[in-house]
Protein backbone atom coordinates (compact mmCIF):
# COMPACT_ATOMS: atom_id res chain seq x y z
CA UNK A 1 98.96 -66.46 261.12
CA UNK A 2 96.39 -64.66 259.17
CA UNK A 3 95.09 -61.41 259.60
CA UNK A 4 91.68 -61.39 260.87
CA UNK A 5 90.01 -59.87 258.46
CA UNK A 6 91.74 -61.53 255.60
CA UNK A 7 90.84 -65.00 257.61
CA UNK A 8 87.29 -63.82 257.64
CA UNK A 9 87.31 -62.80 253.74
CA UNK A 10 88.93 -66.35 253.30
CA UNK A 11 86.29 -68.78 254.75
CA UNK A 12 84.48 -68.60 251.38
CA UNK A 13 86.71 -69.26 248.85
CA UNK A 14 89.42 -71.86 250.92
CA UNK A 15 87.37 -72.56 254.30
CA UNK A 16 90.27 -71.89 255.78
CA UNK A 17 89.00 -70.13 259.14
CA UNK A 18 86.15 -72.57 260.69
CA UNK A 19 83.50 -75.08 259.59
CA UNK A 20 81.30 -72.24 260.50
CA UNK A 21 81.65 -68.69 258.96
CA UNK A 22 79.80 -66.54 260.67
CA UNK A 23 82.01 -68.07 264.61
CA UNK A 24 84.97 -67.34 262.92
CA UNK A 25 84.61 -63.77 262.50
CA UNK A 26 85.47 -61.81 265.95
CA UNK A 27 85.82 -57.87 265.78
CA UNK A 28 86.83 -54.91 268.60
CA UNK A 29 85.92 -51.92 266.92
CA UNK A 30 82.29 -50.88 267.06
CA UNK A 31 80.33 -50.90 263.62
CA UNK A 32 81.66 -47.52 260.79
CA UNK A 33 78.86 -46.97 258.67
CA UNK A 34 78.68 -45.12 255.51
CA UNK A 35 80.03 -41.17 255.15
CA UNK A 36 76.85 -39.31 256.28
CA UNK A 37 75.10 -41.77 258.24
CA UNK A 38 73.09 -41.30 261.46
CA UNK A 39 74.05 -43.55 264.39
CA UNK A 40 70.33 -45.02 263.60
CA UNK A 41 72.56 -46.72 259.98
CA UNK A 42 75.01 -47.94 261.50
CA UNK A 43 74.75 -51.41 260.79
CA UNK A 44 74.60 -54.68 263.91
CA UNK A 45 77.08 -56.82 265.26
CA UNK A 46 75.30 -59.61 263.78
CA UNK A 47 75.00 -58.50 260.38
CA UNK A 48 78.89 -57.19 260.25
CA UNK A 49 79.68 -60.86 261.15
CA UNK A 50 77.08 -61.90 259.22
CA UNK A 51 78.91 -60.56 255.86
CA UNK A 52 82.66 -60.38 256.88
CA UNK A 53 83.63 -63.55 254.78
CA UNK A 54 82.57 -61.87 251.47
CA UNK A 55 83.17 -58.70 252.59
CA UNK A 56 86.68 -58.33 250.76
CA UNK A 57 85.84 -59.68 247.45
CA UNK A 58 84.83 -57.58 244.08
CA UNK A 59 81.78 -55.67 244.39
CA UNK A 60 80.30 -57.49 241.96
CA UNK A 61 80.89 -60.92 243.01
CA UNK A 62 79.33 -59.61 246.20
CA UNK A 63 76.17 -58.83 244.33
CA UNK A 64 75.99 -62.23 242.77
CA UNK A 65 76.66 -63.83 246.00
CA UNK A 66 74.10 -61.51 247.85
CA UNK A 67 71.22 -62.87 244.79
CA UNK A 68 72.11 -66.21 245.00
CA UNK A 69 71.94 -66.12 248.68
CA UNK A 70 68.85 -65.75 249.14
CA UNK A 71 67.50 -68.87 246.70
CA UNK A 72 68.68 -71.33 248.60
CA UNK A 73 67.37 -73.80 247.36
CA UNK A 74 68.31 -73.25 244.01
CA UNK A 75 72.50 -73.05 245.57
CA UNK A 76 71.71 -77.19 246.20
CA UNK A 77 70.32 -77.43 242.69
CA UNK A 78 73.10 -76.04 240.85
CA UNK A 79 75.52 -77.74 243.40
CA UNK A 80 74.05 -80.92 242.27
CA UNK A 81 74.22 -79.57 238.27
CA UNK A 82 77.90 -79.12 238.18
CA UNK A 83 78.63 -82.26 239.93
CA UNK A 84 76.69 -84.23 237.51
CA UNK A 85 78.74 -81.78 234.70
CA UNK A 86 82.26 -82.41 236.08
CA UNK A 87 84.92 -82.04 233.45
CA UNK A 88 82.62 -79.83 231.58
CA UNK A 89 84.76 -76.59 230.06
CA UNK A 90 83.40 -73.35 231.12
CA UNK A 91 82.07 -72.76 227.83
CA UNK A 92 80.12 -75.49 227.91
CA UNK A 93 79.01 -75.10 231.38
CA UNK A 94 78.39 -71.00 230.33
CA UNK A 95 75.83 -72.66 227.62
CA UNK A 96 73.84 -75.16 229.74
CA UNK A 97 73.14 -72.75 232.65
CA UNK A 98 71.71 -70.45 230.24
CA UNK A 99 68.91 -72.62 230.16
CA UNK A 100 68.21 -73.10 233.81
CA UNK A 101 64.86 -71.70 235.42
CA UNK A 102 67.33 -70.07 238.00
CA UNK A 103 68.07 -66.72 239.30
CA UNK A 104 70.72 -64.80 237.51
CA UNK A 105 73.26 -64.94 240.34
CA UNK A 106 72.90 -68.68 240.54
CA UNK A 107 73.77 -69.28 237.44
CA UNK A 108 76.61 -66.13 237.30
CA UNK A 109 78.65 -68.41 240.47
CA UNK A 110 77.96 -71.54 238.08
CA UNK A 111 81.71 -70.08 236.37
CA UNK A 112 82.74 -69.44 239.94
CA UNK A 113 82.21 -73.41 241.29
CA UNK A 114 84.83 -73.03 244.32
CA UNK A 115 82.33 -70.11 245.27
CA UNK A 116 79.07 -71.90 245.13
CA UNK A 117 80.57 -74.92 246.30
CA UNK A 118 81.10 -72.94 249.45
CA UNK A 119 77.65 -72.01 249.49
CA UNK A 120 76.89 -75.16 249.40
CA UNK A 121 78.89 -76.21 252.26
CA UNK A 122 78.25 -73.06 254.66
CA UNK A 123 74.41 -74.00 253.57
CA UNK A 124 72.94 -72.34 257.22
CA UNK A 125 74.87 -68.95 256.59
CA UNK A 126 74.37 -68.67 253.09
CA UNK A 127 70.52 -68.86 253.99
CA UNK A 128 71.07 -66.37 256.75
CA UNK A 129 72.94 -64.00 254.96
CA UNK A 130 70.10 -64.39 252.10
CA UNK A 131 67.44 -63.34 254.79
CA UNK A 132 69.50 -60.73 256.24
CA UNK A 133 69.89 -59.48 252.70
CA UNK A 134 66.03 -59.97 252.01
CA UNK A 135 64.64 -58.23 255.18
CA UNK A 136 66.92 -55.24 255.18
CA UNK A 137 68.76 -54.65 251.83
CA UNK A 138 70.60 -51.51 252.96
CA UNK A 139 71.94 -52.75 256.66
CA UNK A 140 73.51 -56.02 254.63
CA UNK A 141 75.44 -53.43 252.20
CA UNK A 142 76.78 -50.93 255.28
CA UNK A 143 77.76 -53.80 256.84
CA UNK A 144 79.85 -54.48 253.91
CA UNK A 145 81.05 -51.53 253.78
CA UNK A 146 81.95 -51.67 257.35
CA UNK A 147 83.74 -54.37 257.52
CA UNK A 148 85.78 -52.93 254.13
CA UNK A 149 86.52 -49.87 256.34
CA UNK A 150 88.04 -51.53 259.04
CA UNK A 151 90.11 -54.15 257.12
CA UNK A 152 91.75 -50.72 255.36
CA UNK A 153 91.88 -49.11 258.48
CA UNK A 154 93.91 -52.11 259.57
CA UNK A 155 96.08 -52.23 256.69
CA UNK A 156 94.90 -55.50 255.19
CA UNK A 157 92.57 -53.70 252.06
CA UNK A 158 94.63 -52.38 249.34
CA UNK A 159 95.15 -52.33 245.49
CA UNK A 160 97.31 -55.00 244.01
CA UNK A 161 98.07 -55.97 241.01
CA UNK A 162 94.87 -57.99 240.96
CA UNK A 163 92.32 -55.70 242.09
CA UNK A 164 91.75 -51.90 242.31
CA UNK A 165 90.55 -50.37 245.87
CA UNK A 166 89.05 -47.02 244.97
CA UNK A 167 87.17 -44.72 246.77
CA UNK A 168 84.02 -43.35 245.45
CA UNK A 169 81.03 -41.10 247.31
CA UNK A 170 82.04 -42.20 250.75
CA UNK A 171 82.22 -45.93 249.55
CA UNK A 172 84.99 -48.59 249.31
CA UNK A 173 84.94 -49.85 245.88
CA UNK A 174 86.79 -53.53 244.92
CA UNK A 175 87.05 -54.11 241.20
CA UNK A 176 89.35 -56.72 239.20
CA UNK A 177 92.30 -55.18 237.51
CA UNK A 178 91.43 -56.87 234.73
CA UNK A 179 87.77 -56.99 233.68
CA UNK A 180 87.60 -60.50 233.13
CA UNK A 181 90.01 -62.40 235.20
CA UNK A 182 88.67 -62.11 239.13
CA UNK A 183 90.88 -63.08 241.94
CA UNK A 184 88.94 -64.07 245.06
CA UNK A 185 90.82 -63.82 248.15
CA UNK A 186 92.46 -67.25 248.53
CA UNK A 187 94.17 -66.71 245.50
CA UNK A 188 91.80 -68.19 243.46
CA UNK A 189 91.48 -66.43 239.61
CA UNK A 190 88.54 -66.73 236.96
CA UNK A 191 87.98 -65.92 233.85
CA UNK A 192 84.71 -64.69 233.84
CA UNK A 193 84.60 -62.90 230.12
CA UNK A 194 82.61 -66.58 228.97
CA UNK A 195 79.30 -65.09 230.78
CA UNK A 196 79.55 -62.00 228.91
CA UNK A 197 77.41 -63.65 226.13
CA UNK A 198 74.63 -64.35 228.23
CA UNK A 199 72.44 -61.76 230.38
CA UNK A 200 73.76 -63.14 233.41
CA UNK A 201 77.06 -62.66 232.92
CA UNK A 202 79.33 -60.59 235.18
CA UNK A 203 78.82 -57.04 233.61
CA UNK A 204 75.56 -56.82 234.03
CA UNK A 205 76.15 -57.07 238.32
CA UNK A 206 77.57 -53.98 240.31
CA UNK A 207 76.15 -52.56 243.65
CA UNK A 208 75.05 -49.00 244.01
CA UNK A 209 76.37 -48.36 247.56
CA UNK A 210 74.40 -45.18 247.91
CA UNK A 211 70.85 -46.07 247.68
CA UNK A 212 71.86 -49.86 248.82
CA UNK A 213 71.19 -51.93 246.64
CA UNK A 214 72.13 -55.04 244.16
CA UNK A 215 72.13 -53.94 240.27
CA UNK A 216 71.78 -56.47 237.47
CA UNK A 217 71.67 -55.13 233.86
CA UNK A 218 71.39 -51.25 235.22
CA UNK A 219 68.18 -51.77 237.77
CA UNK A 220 67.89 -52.78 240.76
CA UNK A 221 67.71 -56.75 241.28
CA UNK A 222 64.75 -57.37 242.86
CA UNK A 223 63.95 -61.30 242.87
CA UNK A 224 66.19 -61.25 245.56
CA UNK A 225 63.50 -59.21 247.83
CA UNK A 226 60.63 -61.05 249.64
C-alpha cells in the first residue's frame, strides 16, 4: 500500500491513485503555510488537494507544470504533436518544439511526454489547477509548500540519491541530484540537458517561494497570469 502522499505525488506521472486526481487526494491535518505567515496565508482545502499530485516533484518541473497548466489548450496541441512525432529522438523532438507558437512550459514537458501525457489525460484538473494558479499565484505555491511539509512531517519527503530536499528561507526545496537527469516520482528519469540549447529549456525554470511566484530565465513568468 502506498503512502498517501506518495499516492497523491504519483497520479501524475503513473495514474496510479484514481482516474481523477484531485478525489484521490484525502488529508487530516489542517493546511501549514509558509514560516511567517498569518492564518489569513494559509492556503484552502481545495487548493492543497488541488496541487498534492505535483506537489513532490522538482521545483522546477513544478514551475513548468504550473505554466503549462494554465494553456490548456495548447496541453491538447502538443499532445496531438508528439503523437504525430512518435519515435522521434529527443533531440529531434528538442528541435521541432523550438519552433512552436507555444508557451515555454509547453514545450519544456514536450522532453517530459509521460508528464504532459498526463495532462492530457487529467484534462479537467490540469485546467483547474491552471486557474487556481492564474487567479491566485501565491495560495497555489503555499499550497505546495504545504503539502511538502506534511509529506516530511510524515516521513515520506527526503533526499535520495535522486533528488536533494533542502531547506531554504522557511521553504522546502526539491532539486535533481544531478542537473540533468530528473526522476519524477514513479520512478520515471529524464534527461533533460537536450533543452538546455533552447530558451525553454529546464534552467531557465525555478520558483521563488518567497514572493510566490514561477521564474523563467530570472523574471517572473507572467503569460501564465490572466
Amino acid at each position: 500500500m502506498k503512502p498517501r502522499f506518495l499516492c497523491a505525488a504519483l497520479v501524475l506521472a503513473v495514474a496510479g491513485c484514481a482516474d481523477d486526481p484531485v478525489a484521490a487526494v484525502a488529508f487530516d491535518a489542517a493546511p501549514v503555510a509558509a514560516a511567517g505567515a498569518t492564518a489569513e496565508q494559509h492556503p484552502s482545502q481545495k487548493v492543497e488537494e488541488l496541487v498534492a499530485p505535483i506537489a513532490l516533484y522538482p521545483d522546477v518541473l513544478v514551475a513548468q507544470i504550473l505554466a503549462a497548466a494554465t494553456q490548456p489548450a495548447e496541453v491538447v496541441h502538443a499532445g496531438l504533436w508528439l503523437d504525430e512525432h512518435r519515435g522521434a529522438s529527443a533531440a529531434e523532438l528538442a528541435q521541432a518544439v523550438d519552433g512552436q507558437p507555444w508557451d515555454a512550459g509547453i514545450k519544456a514537458l514536450t522532453l517530459l511526454p509521460d508528464v504532459l501525457a498526463a495532462l492530457n489525460r487529467n484534462y479537467a484538473w490540469t485546467m483547474a489547477l491552471g486557474e487556481a494558479y492564474a487567479a491566485d499565484p501565491a495560495e497555489v505555491l503555499r499550497a505546495v509548500q504545504a503539502v511538502r511539509r506534511k509529506a516530511q512531517a510524515a516521513g515520506e519527503l527526503a533526499s535520495t540519491p535522486e533528488q536533494r530536499v533542502l531547506a531554504v528561507g522557511g521553504a522546502i526545496l526539491i532539486e535533481p541530484a544531478s542537473p540533468d537527469l530528473v526522476r519524477v516520482p514513479g520512478g520515471l528519469v529524464s534527461d533533460v540537458s537536450l533543452g538546455d540549447r533552447f530558451a525553454w529549456g529546464w534552467h531557465s525554470w525555478n520558483v521563488d517561494w518567497q514572493h510566490g511566484a514561477l521564474m523563467y530565465q530570472d523574471a517572473p513568468h507572467l503569460s501564465a497570469l490572466k
